[in-house]
PDB file of N, CA and C in Angstrom:
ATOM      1  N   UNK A   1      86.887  85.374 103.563  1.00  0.00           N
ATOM      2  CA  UNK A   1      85.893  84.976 104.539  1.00  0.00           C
ATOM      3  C   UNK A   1      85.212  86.196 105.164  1.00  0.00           C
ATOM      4  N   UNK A   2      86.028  87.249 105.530  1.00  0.00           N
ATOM      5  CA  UNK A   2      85.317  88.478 105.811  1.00  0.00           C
ATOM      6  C   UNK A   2      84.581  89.289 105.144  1.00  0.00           C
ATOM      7  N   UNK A   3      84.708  89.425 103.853  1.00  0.00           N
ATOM      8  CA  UNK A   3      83.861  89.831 102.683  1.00  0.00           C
ATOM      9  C   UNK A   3      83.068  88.887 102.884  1.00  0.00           C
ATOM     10  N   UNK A   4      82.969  87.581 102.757  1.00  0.00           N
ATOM     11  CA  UNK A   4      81.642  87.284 102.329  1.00  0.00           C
ATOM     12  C   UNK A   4      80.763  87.224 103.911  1.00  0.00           C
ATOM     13  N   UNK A   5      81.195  86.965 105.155  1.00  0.00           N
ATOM     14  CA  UNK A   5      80.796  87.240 106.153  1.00  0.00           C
ATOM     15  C   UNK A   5      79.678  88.425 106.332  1.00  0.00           C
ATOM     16  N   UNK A   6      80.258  89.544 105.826  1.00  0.00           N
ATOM     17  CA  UNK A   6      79.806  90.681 105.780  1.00  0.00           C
ATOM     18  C   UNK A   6      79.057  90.901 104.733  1.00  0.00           C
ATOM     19  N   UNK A   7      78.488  89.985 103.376  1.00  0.00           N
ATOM     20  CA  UNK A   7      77.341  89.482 102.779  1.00  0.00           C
ATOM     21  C   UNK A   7      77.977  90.554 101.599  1.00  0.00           C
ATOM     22  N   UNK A   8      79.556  90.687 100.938  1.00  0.00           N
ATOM     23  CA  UNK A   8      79.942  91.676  99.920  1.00  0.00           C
ATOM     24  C   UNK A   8      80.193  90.453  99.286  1.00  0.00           C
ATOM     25  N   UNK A   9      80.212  89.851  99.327  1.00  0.00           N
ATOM     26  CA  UNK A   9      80.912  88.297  98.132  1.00  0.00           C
ATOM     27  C   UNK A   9      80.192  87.518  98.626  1.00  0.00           C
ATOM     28  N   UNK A  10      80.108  86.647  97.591  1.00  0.00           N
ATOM     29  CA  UNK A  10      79.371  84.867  97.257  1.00  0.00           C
ATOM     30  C   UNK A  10      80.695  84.016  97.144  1.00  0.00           C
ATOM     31  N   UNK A  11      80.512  82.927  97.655  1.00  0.00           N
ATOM     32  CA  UNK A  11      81.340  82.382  97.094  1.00  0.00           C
ATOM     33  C   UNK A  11      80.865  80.859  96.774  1.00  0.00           C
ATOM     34  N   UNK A  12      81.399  80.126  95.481  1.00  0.00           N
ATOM     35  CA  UNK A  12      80.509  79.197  94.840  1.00  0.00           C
ATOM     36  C   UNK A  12      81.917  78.212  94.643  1.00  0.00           C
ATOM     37  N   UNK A  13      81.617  76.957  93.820  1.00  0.00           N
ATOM     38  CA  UNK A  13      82.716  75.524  93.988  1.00  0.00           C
ATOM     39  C   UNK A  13      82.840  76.142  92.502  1.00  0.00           C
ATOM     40  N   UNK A  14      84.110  75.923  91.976  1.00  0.00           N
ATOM     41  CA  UNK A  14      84.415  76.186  90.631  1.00  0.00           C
ATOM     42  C   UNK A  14      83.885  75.195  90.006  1.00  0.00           C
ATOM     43  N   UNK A  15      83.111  74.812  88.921  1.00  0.00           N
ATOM     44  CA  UNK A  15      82.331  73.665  88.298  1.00  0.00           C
ATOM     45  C   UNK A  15      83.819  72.813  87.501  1.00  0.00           C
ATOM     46  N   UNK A  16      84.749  74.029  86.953  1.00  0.00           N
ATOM     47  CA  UNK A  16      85.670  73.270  86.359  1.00  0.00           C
ATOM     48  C   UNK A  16      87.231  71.925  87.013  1.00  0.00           C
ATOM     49  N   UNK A  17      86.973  72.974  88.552  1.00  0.00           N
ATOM     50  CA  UNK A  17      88.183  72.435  89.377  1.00  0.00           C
ATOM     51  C   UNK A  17      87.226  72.592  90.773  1.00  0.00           C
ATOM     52  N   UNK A  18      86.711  71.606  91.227  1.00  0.00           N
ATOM     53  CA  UNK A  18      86.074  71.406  92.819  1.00  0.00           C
ATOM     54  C   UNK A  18      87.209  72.216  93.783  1.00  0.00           C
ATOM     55  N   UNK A  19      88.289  71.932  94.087  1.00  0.00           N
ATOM     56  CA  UNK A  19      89.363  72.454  95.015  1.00  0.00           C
ATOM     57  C   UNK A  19      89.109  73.952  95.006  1.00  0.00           C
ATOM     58  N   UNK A  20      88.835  74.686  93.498  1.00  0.00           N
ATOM     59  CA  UNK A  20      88.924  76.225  93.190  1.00  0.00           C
ATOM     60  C   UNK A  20      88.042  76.710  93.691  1.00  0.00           C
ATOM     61  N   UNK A  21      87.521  77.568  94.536  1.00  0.00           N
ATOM     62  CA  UNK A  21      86.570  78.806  94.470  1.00  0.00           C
ATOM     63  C   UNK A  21      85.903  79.920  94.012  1.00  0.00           C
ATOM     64  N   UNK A  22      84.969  80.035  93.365  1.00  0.00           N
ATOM     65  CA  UNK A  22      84.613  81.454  92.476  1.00  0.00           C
ATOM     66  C   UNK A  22      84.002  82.640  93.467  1.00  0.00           C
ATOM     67  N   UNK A  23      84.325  83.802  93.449  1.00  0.00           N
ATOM     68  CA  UNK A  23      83.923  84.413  94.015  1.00  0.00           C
ATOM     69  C   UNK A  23      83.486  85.666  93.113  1.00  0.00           C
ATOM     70  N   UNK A  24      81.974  86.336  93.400  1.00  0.00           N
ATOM     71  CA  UNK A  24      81.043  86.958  92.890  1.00  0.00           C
ATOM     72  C   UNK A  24      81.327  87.991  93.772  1.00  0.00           C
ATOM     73  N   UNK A  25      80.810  89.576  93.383  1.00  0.00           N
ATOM     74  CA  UNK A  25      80.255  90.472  94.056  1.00  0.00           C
ATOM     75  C   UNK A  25      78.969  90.343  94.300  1.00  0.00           C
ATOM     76  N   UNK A  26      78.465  90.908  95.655  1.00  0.00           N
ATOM     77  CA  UNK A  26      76.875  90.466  95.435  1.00  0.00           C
ATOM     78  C   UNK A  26      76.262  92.198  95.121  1.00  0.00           C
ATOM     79  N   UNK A  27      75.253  92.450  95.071  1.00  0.00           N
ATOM     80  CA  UNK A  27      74.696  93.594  94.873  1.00  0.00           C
ATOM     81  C   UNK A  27      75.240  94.567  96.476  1.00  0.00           C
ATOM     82  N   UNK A  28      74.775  94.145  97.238  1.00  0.00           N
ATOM     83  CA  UNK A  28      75.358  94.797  98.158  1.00  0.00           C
ATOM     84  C   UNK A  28      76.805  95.447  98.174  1.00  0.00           C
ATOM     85  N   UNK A  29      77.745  93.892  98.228  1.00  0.00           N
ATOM     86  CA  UNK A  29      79.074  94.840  97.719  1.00  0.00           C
ATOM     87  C   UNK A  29      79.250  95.725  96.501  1.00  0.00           C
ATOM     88  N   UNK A  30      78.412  95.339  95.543  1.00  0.00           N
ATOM     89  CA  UNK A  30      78.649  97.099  94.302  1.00  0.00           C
ATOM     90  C   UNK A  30      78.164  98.178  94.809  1.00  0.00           C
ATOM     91  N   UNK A  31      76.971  98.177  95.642  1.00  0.00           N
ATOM     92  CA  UNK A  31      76.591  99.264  96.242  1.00  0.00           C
ATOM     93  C   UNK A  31      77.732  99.701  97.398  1.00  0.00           C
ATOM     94  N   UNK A  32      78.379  98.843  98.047  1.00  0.00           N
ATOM     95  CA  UNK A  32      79.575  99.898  98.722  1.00  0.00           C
ATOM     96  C   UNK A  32      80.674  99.897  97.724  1.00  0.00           C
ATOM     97  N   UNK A  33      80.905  99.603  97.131  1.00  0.00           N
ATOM     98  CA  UNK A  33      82.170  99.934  96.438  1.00  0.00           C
ATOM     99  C   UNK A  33      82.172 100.713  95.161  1.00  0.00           C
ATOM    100  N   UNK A  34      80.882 101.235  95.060  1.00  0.00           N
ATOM    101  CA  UNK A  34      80.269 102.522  94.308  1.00  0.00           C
ATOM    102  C   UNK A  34      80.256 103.545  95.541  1.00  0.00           C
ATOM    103  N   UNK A  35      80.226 103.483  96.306  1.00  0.00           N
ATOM    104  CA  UNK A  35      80.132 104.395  97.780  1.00  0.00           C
ATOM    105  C   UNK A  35      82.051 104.725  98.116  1.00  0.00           C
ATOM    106  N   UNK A  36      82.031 103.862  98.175  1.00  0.00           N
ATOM    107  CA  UNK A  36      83.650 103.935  98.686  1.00  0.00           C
ATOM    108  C   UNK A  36      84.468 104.705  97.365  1.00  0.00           C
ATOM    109  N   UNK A  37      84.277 104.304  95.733  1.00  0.00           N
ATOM    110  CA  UNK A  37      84.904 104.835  94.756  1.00  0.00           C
ATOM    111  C   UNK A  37      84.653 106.346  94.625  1.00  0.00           C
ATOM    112  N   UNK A  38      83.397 106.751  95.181  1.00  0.00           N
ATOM    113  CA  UNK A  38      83.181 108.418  94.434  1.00  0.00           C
ATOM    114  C   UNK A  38      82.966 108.702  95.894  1.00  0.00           C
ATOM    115  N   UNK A  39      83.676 108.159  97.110  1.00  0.00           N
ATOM    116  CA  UNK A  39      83.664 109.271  98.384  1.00  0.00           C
ATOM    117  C   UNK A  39      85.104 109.934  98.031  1.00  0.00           C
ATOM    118  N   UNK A  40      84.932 111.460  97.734  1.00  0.00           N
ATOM    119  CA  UNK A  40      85.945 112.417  97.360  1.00  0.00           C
ATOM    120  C   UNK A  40      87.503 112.138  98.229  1.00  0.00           C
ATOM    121  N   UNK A  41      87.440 111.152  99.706  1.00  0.00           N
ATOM    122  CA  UNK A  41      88.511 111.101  99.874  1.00  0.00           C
ATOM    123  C   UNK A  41      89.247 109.757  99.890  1.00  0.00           C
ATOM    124  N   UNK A  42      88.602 109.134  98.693  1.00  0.00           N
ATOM    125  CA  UNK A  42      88.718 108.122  98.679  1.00  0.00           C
ATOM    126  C   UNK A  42      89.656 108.244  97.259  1.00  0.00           C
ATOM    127  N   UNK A  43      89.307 109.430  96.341  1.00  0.00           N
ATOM    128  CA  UNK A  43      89.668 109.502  95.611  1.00  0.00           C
ATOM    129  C   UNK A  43      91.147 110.360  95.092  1.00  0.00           C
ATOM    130  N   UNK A  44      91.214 110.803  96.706  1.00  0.00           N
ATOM    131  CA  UNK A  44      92.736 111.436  97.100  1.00  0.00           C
ATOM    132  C   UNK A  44      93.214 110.493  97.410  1.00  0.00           C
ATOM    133  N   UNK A  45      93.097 109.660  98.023  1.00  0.00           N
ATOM    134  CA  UNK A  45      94.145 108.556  98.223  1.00  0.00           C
ATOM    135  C   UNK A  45      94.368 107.888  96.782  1.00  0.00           C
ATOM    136  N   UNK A  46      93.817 107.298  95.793  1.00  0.00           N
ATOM    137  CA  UNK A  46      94.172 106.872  94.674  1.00  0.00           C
ATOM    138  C   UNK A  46      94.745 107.379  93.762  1.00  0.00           C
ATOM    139  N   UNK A  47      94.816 108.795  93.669  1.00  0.00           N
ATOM    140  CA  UNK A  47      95.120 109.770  92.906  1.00  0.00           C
ATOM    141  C   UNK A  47      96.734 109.855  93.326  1.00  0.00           C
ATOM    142  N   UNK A  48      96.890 109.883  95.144  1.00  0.00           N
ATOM    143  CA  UNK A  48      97.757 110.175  95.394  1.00  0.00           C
ATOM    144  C   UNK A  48      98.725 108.891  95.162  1.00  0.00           C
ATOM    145  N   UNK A  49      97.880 107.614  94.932  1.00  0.00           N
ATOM    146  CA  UNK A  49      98.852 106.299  94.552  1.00  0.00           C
ATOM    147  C   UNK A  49      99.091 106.253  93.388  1.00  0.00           C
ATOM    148  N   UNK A  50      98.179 107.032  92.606  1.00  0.00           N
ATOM    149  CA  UNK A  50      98.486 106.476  90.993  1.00  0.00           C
ATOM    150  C   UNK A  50      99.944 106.649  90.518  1.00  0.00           C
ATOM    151  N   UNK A  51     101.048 107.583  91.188  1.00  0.00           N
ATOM    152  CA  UNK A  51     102.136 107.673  90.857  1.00  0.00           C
ATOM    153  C   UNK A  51     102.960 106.405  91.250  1.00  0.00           C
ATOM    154  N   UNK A  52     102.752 106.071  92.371  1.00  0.00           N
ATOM    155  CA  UNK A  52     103.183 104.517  93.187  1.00  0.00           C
ATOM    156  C   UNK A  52     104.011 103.157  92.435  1.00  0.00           C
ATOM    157  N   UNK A  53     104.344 102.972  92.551  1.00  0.00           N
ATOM    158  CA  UNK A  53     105.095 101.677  92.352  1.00  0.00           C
ATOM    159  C   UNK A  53     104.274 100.306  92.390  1.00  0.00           C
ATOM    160  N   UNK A  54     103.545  99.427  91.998  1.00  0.00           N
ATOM    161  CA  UNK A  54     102.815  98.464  92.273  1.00  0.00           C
ATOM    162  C   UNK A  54     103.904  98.067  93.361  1.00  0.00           C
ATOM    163  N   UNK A  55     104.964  97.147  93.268  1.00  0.00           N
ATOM    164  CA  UNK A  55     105.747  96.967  94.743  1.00  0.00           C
ATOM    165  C   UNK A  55     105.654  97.664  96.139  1.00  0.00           C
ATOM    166  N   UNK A  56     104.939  99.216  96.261  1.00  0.00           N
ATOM    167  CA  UNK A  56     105.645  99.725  96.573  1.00  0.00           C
ATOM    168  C   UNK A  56     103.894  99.959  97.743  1.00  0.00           C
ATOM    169  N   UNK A  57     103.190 100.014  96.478  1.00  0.00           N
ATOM    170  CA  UNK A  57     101.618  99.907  97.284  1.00  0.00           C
ATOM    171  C   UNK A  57     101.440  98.091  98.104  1.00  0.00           C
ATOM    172  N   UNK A  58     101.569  97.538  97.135  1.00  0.00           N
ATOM    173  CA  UNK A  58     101.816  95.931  98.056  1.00  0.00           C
ATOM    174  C   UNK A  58     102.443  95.989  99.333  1.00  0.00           C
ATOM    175  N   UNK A  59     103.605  96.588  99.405  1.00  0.00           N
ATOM    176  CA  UNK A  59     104.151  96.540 100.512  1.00  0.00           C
ATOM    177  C   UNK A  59     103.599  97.508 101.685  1.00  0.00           C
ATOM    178  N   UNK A  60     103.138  98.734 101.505  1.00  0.00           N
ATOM    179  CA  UNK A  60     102.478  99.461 101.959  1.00  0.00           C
ATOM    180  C   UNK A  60     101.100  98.502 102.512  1.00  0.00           C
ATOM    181  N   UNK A  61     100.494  98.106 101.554  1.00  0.00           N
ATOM    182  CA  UNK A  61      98.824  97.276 101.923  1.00  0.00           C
ATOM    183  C   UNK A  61      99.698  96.375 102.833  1.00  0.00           C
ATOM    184  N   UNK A  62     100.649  96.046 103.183  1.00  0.00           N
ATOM    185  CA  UNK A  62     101.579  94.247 103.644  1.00  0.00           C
ATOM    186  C   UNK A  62     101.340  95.425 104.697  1.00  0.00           C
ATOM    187  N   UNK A  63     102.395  96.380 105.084  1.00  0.00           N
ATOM    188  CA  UNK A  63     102.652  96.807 106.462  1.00  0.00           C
ATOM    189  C   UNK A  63     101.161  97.892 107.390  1.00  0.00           C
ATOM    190  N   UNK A  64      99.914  97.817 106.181  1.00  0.00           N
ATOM    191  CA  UNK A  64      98.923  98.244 107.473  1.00  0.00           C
ATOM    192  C   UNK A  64      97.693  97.052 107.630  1.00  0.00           C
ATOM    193  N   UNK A  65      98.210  95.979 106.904  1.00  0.00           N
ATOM    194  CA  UNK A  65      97.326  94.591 107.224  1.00  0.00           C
ATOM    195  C   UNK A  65      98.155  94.562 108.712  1.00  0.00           C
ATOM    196  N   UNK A  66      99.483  94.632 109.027  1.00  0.00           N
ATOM    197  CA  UNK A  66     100.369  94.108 109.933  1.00  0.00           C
ATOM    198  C   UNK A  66      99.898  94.906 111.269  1.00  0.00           C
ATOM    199  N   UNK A  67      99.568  96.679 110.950  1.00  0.00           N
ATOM    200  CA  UNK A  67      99.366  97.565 111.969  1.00  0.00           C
ATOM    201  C   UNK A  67      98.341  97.228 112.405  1.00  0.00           C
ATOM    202  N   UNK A  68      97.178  96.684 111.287  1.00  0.00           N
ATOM    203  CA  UNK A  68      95.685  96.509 111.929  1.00  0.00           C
ATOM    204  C   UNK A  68      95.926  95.245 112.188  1.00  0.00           C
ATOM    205  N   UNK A  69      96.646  93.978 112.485  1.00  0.00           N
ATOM    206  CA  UNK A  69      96.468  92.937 113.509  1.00  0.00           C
ATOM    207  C   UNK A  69      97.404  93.002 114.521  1.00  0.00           C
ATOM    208  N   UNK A  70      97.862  93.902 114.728  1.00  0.00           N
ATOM    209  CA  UNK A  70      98.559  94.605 116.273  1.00  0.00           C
ATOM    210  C   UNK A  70      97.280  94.988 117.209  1.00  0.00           C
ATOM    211  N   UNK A  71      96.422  95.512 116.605  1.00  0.00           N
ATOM    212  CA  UNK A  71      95.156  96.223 117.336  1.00  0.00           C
ATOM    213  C   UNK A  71      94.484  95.159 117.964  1.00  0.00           C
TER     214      UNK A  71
END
């Protein structure tokens, strides 16, 4: 809802399953997330995850979703 709020996603009725949702990038969101991929410190942080654990980043993304709804 916040992505698309913020006009980075569409979101459309799945034609195959009504209940499902499809969700699109819109041009806008490729244009930030071409911005966000080649900002140089954007690319230290990924670099510095690529060693990471998929578990290990999940849980990490789990505990600063948690810090940023403390705020």
């Amino acid at each position: 809802s916040s992505l698309e709020g913020l006009g980075l996603v569409m979101r459309t009725p799945d034609p195959a399953d009504r209940r499902a949702q499809l969700l699109e990038v819109t041009p806008e969101g490729r244009a930030k997330f071409d911005e966000i991929r080649d900002d140089p410190s954007e690319r230290t942080l990924r670099d510095k995850l690529a060693d990471w654990d998929l578990d290990d980043i999940e849980r990490l993304a789990a505990l600063l979703h948690a810090l940023n709804d403390e705020s």
